[in-house]
Structure formats: structure tokens, C-alpha cells
PDB file of N, CA and C in Angstrom:
ATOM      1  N   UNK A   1       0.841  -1.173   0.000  1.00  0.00           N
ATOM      2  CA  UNK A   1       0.000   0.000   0.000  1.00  0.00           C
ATOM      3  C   UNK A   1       0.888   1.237   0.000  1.00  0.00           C
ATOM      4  N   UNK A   2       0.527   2.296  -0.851  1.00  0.00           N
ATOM      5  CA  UNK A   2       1.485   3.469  -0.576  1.00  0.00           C
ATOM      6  C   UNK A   2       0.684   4.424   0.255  1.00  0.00           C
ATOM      7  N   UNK A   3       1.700   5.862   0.213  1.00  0.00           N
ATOM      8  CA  UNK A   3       1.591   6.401   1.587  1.00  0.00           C
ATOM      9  C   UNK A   3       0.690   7.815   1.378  1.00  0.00           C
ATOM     10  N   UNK A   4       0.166   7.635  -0.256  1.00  0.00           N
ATOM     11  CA  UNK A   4      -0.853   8.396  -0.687  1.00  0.00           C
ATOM     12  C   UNK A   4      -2.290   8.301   0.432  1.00  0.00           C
ATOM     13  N   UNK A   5      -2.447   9.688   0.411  1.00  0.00           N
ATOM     14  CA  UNK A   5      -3.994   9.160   1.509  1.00  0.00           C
ATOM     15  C   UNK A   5      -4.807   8.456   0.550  1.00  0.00           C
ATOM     16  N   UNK A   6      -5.852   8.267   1.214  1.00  0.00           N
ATOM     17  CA  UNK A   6      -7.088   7.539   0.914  1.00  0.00           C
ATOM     18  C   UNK A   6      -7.838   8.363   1.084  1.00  0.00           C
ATOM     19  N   UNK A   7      -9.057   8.576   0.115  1.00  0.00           N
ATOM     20  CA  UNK A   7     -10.069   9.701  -0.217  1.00  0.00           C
ATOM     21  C   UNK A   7     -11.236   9.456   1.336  1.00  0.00           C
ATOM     22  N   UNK A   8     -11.027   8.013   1.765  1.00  0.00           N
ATOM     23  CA  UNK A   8     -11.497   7.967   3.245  1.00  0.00           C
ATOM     24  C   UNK A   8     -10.864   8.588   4.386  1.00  0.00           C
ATOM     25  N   UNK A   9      -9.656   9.161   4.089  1.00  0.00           N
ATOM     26  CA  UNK A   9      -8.929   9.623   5.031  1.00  0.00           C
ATOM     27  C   UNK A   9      -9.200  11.121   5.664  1.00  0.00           C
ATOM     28  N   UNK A  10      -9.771  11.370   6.814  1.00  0.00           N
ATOM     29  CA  UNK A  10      -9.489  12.700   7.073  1.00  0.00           C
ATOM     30  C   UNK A  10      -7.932  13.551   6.940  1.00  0.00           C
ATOM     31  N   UNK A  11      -7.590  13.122   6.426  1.00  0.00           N
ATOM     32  CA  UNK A  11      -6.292  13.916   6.346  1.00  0.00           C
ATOM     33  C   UNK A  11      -5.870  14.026   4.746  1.00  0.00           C
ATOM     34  N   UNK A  12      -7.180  13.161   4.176  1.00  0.00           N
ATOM     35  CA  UNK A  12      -6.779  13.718   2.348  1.00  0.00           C
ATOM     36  C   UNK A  12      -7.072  15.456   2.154  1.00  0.00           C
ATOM     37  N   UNK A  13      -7.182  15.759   1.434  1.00  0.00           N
ATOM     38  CA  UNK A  13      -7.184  17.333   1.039  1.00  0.00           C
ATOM     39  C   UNK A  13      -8.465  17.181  -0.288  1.00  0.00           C
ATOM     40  N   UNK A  14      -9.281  17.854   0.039  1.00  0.00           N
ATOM     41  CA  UNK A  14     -10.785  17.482  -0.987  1.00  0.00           C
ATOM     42  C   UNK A  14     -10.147  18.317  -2.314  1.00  0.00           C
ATOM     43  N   UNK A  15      -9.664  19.263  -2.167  1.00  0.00           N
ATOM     44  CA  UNK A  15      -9.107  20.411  -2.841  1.00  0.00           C
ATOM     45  C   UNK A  15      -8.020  19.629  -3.924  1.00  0.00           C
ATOM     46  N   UNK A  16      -7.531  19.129  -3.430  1.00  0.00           N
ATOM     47  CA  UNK A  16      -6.415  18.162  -4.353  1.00  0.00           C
ATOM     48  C   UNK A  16      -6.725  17.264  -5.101  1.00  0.00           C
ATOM     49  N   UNK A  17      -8.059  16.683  -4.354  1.00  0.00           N
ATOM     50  CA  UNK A  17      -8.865  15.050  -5.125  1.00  0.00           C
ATOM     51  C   UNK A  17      -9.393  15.771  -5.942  1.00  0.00           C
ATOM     52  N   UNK A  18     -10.114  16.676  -5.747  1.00  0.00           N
ATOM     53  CA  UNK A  18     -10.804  17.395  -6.906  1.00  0.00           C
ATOM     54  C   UNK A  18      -9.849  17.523  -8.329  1.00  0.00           C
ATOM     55  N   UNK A  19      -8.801  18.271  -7.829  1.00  0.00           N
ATOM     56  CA  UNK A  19      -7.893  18.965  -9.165  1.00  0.00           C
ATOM     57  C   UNK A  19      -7.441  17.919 -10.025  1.00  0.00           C
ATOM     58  N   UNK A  20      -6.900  16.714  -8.918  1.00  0.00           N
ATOM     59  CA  UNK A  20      -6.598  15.311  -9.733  1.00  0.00           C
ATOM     60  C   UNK A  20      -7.569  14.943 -10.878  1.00  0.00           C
ATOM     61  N   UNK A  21      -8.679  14.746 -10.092  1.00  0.00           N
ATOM     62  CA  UNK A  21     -10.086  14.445 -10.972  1.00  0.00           C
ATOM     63  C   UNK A  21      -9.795  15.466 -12.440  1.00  0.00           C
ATOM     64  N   UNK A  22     -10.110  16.605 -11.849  1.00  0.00           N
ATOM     65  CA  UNK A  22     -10.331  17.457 -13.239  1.00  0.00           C
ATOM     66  C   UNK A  22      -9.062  17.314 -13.994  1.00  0.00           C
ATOM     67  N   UNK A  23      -7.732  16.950 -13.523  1.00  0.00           N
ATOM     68  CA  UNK A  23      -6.845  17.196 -14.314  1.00  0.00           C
ATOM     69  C   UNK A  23      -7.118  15.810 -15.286  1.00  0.00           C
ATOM     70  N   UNK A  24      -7.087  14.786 -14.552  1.00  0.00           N
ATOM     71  CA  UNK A  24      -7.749  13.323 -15.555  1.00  0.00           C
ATOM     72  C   UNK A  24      -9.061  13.396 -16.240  1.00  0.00           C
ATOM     73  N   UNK A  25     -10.174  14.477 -16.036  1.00  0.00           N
ATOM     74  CA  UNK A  25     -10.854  14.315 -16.780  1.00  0.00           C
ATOM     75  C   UNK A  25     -10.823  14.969 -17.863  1.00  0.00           C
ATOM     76  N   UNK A  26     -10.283  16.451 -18.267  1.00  0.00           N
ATOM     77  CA  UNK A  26     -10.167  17.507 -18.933  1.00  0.00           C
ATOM     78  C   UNK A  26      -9.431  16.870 -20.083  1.00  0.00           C
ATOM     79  N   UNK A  27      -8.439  15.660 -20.325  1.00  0.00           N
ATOM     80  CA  UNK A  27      -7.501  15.544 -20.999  1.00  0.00           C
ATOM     81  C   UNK A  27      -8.259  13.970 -21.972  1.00  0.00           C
ATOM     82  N   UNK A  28      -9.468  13.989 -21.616  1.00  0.00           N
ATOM     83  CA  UNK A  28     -10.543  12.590 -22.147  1.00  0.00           C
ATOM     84  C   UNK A  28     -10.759  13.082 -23.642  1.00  0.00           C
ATOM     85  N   UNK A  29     -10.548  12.725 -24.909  1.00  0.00           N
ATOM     86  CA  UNK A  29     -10.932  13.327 -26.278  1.00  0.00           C
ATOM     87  C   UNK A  29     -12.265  13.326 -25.660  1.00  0.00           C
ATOM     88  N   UNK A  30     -12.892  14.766 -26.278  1.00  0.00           N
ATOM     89  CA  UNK A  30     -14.259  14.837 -26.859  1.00  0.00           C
ATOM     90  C   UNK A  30     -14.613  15.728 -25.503  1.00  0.00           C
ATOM     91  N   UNK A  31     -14.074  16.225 -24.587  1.00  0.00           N
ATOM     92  CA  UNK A  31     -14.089  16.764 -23.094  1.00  0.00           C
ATOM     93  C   UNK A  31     -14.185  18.245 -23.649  1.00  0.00           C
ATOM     94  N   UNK A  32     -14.668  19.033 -24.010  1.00  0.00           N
ATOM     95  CA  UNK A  32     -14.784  20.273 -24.302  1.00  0.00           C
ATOM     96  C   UNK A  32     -14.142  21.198 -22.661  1.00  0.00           C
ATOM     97  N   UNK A  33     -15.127  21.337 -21.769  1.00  0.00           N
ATOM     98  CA  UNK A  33     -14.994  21.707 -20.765  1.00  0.00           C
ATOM     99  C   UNK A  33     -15.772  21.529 -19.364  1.00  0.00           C
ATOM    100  N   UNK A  34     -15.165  21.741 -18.398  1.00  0.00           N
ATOM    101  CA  UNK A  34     -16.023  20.997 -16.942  1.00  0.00           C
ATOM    102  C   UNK A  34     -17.208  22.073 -16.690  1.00  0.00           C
ATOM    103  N   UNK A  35     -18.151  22.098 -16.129  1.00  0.00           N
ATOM    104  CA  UNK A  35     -19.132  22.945 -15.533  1.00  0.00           C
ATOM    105  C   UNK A  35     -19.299  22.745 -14.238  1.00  0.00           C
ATOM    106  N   UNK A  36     -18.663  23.558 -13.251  1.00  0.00           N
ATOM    107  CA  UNK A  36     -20.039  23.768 -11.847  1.00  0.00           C
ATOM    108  C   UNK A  36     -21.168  23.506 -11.491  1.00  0.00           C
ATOM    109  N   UNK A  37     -21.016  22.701 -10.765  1.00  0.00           N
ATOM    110  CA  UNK A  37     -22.639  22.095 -10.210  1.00  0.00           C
ATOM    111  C   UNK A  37     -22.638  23.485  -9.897  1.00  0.00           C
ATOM    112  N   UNK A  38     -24.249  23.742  -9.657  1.00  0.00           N
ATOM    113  CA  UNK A  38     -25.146  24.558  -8.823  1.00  0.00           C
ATOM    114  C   UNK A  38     -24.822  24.615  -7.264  1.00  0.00           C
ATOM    115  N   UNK A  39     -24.873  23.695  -6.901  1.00  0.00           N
ATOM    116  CA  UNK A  39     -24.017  23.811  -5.413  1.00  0.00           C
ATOM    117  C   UNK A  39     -22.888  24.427  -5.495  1.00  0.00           C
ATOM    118  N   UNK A  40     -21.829  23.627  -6.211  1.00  0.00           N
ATOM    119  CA  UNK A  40     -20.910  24.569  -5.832  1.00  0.00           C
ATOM    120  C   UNK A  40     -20.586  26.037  -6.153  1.00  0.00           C
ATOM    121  N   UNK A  41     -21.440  26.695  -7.416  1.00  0.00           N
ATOM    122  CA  UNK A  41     -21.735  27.864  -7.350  1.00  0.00           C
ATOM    123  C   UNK A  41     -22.444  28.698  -6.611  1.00  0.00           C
ATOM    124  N   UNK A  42     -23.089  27.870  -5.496  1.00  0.00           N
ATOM    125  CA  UNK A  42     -23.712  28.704  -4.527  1.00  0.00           C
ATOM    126  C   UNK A  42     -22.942  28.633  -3.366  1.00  0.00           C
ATOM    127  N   UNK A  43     -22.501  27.533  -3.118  1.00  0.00           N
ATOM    128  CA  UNK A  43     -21.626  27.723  -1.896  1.00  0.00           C
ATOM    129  C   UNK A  43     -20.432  28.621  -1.929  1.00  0.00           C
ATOM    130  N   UNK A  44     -19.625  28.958  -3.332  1.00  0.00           N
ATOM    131  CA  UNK A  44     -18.402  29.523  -3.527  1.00  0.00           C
ATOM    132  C   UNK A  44     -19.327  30.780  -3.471  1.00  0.00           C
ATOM    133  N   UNK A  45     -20.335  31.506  -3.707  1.00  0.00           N
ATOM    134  CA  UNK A  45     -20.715  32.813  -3.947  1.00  0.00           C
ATOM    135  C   UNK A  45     -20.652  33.196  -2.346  1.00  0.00           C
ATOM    136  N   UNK A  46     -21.770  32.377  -1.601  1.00  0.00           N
ATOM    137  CA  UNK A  46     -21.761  32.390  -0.234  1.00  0.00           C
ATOM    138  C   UNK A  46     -20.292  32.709   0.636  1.00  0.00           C
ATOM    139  N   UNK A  47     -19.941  31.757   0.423  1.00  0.00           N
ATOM    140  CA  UNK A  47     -18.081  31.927   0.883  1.00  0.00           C
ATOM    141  C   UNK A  47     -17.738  33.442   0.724  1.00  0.00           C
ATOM    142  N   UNK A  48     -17.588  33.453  -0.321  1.00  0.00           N
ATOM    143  CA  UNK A  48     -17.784  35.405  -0.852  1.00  0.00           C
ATOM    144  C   UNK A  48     -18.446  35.917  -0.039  1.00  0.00           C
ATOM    145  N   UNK A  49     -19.127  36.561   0.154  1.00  0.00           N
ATOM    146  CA  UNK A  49     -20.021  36.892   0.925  1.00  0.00           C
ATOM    147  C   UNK A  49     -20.270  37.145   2.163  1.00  0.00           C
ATOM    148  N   UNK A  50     -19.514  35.833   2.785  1.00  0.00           N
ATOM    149  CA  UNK A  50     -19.588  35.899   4.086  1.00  0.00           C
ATOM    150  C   UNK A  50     -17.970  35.829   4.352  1.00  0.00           C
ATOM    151  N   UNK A  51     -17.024  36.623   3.666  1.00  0.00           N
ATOM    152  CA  UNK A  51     -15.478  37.118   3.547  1.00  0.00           C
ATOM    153  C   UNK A  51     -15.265  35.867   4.081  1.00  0.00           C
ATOM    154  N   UNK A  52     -15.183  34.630   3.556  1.00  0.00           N
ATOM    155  CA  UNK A  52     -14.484  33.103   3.808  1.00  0.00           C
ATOM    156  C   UNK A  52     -13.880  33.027   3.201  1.00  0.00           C
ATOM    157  N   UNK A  53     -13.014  32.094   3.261  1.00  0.00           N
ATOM    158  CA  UNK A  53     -11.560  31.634   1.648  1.00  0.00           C
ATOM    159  C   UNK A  53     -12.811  30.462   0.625  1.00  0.00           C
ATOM    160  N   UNK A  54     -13.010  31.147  -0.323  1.00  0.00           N
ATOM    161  CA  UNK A  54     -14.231  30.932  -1.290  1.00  0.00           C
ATOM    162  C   UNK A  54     -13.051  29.526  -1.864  1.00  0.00           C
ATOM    163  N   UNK A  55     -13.860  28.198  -1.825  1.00  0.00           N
ATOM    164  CA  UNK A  55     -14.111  26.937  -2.544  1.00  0.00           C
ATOM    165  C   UNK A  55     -13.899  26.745  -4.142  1.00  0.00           C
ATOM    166  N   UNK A  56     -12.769  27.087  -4.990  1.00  0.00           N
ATOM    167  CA  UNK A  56     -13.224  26.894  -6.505  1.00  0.00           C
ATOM    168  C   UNK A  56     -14.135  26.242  -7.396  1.00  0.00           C
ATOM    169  N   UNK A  57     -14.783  26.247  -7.718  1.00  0.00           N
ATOM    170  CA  UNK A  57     -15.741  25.699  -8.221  1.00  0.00           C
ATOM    171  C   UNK A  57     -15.442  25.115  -9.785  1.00  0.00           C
ATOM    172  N   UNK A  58     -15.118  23.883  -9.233  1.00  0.00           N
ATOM    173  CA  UNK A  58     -14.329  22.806 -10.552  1.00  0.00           C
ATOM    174  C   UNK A  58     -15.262  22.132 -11.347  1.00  0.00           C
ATOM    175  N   UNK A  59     -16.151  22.343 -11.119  1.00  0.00           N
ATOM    176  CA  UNK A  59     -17.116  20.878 -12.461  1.00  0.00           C
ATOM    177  C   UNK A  59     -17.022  19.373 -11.708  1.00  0.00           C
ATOM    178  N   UNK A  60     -16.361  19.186 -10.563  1.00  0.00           N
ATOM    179  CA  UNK A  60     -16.025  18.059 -10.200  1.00  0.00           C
ATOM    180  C   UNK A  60     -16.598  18.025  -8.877  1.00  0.00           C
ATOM    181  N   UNK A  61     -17.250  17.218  -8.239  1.00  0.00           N
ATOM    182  CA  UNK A  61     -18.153  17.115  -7.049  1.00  0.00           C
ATOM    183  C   UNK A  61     -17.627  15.822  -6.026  1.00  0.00           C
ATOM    184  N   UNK A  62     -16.754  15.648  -4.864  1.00  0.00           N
ATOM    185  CA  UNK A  62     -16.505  14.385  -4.662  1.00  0.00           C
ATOM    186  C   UNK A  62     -17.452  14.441  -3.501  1.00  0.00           C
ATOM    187  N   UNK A  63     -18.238  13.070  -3.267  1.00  0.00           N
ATOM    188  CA  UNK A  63     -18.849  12.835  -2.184  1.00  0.00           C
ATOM    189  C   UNK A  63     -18.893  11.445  -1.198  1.00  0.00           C
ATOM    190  N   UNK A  64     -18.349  11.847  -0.022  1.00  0.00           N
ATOM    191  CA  UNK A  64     -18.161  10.844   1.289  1.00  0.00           C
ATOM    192  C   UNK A  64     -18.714  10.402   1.957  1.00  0.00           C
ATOM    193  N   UNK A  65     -19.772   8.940   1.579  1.00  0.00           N
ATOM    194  CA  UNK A  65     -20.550   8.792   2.433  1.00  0.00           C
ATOM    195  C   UNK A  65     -20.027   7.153   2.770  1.00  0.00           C
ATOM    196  N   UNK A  66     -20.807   7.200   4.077  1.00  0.00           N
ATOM    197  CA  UNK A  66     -20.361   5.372   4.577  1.00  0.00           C
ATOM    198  C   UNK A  66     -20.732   4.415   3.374  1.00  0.00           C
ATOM    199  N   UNK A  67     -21.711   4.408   2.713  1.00  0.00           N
ATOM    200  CA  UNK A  67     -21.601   3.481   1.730  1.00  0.00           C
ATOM    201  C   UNK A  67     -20.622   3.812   0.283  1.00  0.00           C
ATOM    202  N   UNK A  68     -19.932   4.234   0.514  1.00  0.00           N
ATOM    203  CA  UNK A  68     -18.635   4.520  -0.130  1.00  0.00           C
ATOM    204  C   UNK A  68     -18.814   6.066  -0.780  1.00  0.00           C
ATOM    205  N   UNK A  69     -17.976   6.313  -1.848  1.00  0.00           N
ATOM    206  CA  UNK A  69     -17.644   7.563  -2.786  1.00  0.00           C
ATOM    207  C   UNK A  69     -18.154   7.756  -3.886  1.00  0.00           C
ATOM    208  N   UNK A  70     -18.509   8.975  -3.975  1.00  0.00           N
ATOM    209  CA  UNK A  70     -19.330   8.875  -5.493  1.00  0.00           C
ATOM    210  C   UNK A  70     -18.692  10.401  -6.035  1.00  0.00           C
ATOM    211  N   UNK A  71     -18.647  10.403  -7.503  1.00  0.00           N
ATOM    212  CA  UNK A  71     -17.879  11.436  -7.550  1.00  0.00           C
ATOM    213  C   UNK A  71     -18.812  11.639  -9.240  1.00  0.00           C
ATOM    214  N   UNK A  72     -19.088  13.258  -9.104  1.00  0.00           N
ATOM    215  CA  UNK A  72     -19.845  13.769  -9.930  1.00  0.00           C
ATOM    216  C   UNK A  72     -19.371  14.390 -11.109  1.00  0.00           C
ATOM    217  N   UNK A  73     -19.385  14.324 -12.317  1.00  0.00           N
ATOM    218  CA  UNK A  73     -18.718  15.528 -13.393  1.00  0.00           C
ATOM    219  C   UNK A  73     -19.585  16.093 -14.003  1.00  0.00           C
ATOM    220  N   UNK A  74     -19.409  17.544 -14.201  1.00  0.00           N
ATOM    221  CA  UNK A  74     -20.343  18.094 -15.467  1.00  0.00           C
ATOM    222  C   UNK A  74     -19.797  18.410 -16.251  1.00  0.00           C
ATOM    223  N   UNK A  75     -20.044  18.113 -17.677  1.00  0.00           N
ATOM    224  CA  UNK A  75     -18.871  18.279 -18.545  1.00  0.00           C
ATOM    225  C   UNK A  75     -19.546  18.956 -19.526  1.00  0.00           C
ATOM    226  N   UNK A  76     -18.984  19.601 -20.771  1.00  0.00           N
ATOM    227  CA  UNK A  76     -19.752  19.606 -22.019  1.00  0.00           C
ATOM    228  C   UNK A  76     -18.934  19.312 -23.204  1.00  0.00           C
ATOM    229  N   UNK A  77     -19.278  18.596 -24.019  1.00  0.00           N
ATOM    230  CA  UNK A  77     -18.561  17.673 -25.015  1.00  0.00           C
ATOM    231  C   UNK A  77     -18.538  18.449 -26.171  1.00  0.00           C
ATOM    232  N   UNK A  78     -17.212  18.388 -27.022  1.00  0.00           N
ATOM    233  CA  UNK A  78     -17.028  18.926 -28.030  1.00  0.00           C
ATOM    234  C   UNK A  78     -17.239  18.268 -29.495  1.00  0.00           C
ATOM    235  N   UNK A  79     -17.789  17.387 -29.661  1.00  0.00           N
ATOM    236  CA  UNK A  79     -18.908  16.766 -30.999  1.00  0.00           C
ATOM    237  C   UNK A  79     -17.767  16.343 -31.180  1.00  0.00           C
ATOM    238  N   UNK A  80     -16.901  15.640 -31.201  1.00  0.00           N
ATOM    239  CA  UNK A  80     -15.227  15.257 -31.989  1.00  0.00           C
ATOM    240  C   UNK A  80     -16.088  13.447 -31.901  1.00  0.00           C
ATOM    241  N   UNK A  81     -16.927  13.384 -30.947  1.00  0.00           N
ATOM    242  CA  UNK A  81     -16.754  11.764 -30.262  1.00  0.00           C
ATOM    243  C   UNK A  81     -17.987  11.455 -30.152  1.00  0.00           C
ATOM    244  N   UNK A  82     -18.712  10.248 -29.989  1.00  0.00           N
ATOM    245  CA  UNK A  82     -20.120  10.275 -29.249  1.00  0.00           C
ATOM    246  C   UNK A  82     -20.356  10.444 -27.690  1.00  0.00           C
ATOM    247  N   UNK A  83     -21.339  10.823 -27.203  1.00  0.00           N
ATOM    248  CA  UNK A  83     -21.104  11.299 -25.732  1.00  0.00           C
ATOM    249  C   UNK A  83     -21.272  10.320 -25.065  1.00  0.00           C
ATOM    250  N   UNK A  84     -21.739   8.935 -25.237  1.00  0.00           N
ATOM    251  CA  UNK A  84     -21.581   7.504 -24.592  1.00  0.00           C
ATOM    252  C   UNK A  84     -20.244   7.221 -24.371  1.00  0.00           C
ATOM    253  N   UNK A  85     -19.009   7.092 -25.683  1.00  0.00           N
ATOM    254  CA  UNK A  85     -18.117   6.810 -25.377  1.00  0.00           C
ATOM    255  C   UNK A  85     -16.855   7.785 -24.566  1.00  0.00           C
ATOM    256  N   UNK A  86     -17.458   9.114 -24.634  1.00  0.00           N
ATOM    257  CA  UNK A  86     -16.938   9.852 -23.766  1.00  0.00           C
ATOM    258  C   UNK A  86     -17.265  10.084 -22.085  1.00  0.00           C
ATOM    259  N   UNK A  87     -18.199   9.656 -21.787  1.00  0.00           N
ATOM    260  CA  UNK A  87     -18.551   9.114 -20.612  1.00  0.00           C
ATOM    261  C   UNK A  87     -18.068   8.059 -20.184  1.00  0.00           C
ATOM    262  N   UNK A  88     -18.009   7.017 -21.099  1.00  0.00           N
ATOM    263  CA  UNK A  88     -17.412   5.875 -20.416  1.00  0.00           C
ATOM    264  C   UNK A  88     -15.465   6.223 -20.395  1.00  0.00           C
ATOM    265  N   UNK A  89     -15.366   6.912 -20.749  1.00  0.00           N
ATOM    266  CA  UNK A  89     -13.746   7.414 -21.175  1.00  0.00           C
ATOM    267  C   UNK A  89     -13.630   7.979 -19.711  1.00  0.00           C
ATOM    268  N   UNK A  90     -14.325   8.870 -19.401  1.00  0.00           N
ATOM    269  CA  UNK A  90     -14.583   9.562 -18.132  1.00  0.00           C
ATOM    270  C   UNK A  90     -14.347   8.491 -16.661  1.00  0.00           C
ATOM    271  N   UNK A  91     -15.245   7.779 -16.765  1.00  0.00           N
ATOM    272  CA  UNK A  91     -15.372   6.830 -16.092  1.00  0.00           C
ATOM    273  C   UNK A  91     -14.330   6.264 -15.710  1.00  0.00           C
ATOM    274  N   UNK A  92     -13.538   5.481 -16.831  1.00  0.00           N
ATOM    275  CA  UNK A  92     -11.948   4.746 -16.960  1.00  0.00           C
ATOM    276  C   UNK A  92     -11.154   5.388 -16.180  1.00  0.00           C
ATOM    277  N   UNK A  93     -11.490   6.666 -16.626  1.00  0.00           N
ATOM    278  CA  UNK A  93     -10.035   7.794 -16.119  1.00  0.00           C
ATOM    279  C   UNK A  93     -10.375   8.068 -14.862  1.00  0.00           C
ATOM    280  N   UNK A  94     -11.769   8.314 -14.373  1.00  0.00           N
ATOM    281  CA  UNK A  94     -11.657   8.779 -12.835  1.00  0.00           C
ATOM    282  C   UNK A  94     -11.374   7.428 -11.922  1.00  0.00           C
ATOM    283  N   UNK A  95     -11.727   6.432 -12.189  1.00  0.00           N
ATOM    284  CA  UNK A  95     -11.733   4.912 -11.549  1.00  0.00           C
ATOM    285  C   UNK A  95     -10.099   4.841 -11.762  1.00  0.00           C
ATOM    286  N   UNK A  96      -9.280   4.648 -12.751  1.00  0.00           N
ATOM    287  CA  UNK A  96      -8.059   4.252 -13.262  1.00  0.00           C
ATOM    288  C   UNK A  96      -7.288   5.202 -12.137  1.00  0.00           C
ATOM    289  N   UNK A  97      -7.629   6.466 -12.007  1.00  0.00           N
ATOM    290  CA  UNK A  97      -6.471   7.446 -11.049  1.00  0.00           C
ATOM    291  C   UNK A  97      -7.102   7.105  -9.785  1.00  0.00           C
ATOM    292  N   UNK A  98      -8.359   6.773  -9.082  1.00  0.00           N
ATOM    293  CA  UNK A  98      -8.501   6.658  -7.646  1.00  0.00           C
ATOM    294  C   UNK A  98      -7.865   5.204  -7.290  1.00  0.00           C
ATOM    295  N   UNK A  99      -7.413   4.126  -8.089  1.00  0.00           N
ATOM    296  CA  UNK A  99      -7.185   2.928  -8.206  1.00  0.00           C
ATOM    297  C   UNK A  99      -5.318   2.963  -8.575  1.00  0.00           C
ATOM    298  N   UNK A 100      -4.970   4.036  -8.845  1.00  0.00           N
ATOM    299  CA  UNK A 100      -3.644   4.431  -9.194  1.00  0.00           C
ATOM    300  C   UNK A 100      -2.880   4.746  -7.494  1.00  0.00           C
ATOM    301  N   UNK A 101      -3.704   5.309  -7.200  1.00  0.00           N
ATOM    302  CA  UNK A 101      -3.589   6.190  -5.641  1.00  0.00           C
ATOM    303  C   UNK A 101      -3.841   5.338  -4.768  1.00  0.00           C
ATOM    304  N   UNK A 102      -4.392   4.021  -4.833  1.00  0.00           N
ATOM    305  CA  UNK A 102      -4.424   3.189  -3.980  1.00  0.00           C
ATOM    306  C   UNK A 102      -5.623   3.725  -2.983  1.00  0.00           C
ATOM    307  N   UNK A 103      -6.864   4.783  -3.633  1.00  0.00           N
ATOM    308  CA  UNK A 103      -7.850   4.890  -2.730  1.00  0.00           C
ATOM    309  C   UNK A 103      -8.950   4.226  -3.121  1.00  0.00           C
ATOM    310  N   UNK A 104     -10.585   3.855  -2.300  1.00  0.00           N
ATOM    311  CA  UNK A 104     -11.314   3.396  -2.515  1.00  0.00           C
ATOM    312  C   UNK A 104     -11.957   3.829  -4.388  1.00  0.00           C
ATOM    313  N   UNK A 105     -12.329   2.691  -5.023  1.00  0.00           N
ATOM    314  CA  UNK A 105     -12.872   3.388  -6.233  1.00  0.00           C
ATOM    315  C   UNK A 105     -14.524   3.732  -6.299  1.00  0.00           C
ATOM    316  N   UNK A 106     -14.036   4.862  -6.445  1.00  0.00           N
ATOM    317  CA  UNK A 106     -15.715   5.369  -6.834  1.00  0.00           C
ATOM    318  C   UNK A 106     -16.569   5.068  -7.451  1.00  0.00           C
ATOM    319  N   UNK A 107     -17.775   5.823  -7.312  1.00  0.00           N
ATOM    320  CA  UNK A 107     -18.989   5.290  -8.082  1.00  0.00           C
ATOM    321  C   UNK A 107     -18.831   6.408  -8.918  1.00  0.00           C
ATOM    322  N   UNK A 108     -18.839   6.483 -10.707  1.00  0.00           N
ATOM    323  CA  UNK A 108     -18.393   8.134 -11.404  1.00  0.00           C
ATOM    324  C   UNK A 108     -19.963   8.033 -11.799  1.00  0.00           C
ATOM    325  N   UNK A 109     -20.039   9.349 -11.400  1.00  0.00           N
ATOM    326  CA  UNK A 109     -22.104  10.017 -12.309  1.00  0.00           C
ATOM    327  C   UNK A 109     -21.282  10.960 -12.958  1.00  0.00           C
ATOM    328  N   UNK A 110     -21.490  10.786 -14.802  1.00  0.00           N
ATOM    329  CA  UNK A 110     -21.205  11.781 -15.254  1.00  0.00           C
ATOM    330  C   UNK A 110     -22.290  12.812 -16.206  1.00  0.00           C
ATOM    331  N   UNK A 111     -22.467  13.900 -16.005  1.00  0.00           N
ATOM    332  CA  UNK A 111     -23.569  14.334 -16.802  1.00  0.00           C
ATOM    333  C   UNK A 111     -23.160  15.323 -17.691  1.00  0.00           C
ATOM    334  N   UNK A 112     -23.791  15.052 -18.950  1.00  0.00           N
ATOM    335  CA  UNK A 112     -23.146  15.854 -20.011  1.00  0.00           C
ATOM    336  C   UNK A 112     -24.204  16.874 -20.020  1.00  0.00           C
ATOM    337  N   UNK A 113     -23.798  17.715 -20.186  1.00  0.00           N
ATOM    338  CA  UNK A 113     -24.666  19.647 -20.512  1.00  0.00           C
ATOM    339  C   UNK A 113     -25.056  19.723 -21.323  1.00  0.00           C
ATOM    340  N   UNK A 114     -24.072  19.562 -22.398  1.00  0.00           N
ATOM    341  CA  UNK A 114     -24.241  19.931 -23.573  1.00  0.00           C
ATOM    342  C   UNK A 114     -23.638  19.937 -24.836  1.00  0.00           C
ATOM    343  N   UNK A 115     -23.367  20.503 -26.074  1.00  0.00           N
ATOM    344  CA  UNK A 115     -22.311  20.137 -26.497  1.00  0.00           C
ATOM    345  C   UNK A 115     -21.633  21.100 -27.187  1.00  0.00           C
ATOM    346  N   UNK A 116     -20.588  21.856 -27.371  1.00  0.00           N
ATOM    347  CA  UNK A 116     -20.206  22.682 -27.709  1.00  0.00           C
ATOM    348  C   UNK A 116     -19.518  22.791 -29.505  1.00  0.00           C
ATOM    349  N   UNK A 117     -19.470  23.980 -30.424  1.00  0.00           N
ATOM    350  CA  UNK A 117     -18.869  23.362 -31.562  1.00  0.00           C
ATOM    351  C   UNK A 117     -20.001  23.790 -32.701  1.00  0.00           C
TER     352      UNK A 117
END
């Protein structure tokens, strides 16, 4: 086992799992660009607001619950690909790097927006 945390770990950094994520997902052919959940555009505005160190708001959603991890993307696809096989591309890549890191593998929900082009 290496000495990478585990996305179960209180001592991982959400901020980092995130960027990982987006950096493996952004680089999927047919990945146009990530979108912001709604949450996290409301929580980062809020943060603002209430002069907090405001949350970036990545397109990438990780979530920690006892029945394991589930990790969200919003993406919008650039017509190069079909959006089935770019989802499942998605998929590979977020499973392939949490499985690289030696952390639990997620459950990936990916939802496409739209398509750009």
C-alpha cells in the first residue's frame, strides 16, 4: 500500500482530489470543458459573501458517504466523439487514477450539458 492518503482519510485534502479528478478528466478526447454544479456555485458565492476563503468551483463534485464515494462531473462535449463513449472514457479515467492512488474506487455520475462546436 502506498503512503498516498485515501479519499477515506481525514487527512486527504478534498481540494487536491478534486484537481486530480479534473486534471484526468479535462484531458478525455471529446471533453470540451467541466461545468459547476449549482451547489458549488452557490456555496463559492456564499463563501464570498460571508469574507471566507471561497471553494473553486471545478465541475467536479466528490462525495463521502459510509456506503462509499461517489464522484460527480459536469462536462460539455465537443462533438469530436459520441457522448456515450466519452462518458465511459470519463469513467476509466476517474476509476483508473482513484485505483492508481491506492484509494477506494468510486462510483463516477457523469452528466453531459451539452455540447459545444
Amino acid at each position: 500500500m502506498s503512503d498516498a492518503p485515501r479519499a477515506d482519510s481525514p487527512r486527504s485534502n478534498r481540494a487536491d482530489q478534486e484537481a486530480a479528478v479534473v486534471e484526468a478528466v479535462t484531458v478525455v478526447p471529446g471533453v470540451a470543458r467541466l461545468v459547476p454544479s449549482f451547489r458549488q456555485v452557490l456555496t463559492a458565492a456564499a463563501q464570498r459573501l460571508l469574507s471566507a476563503d471561497a471553494t473553486p468551483a471545478t465541475g467536479v463534485d466528490i462525495v463521502e458517504e459510509d456506503a462509499g464515494i461517489s464522484v460527480y462531473v459536469d462536462l460539455y462535449t465537443d462533438a469530436t466523439r459520441p457522448a456515450g463513449q466519452i462518458v465511459d472514457d470519463v469513467d476509466r479515467a476517474v476509476k483508473a487514477l482513484f485505483s492508481a492512488e491506492d484509494r477506494l474506487v468510486p462510483t463516477v455520475k457523469v452528466r453531459v450539458m451539452g455540447v459545444m462546436g
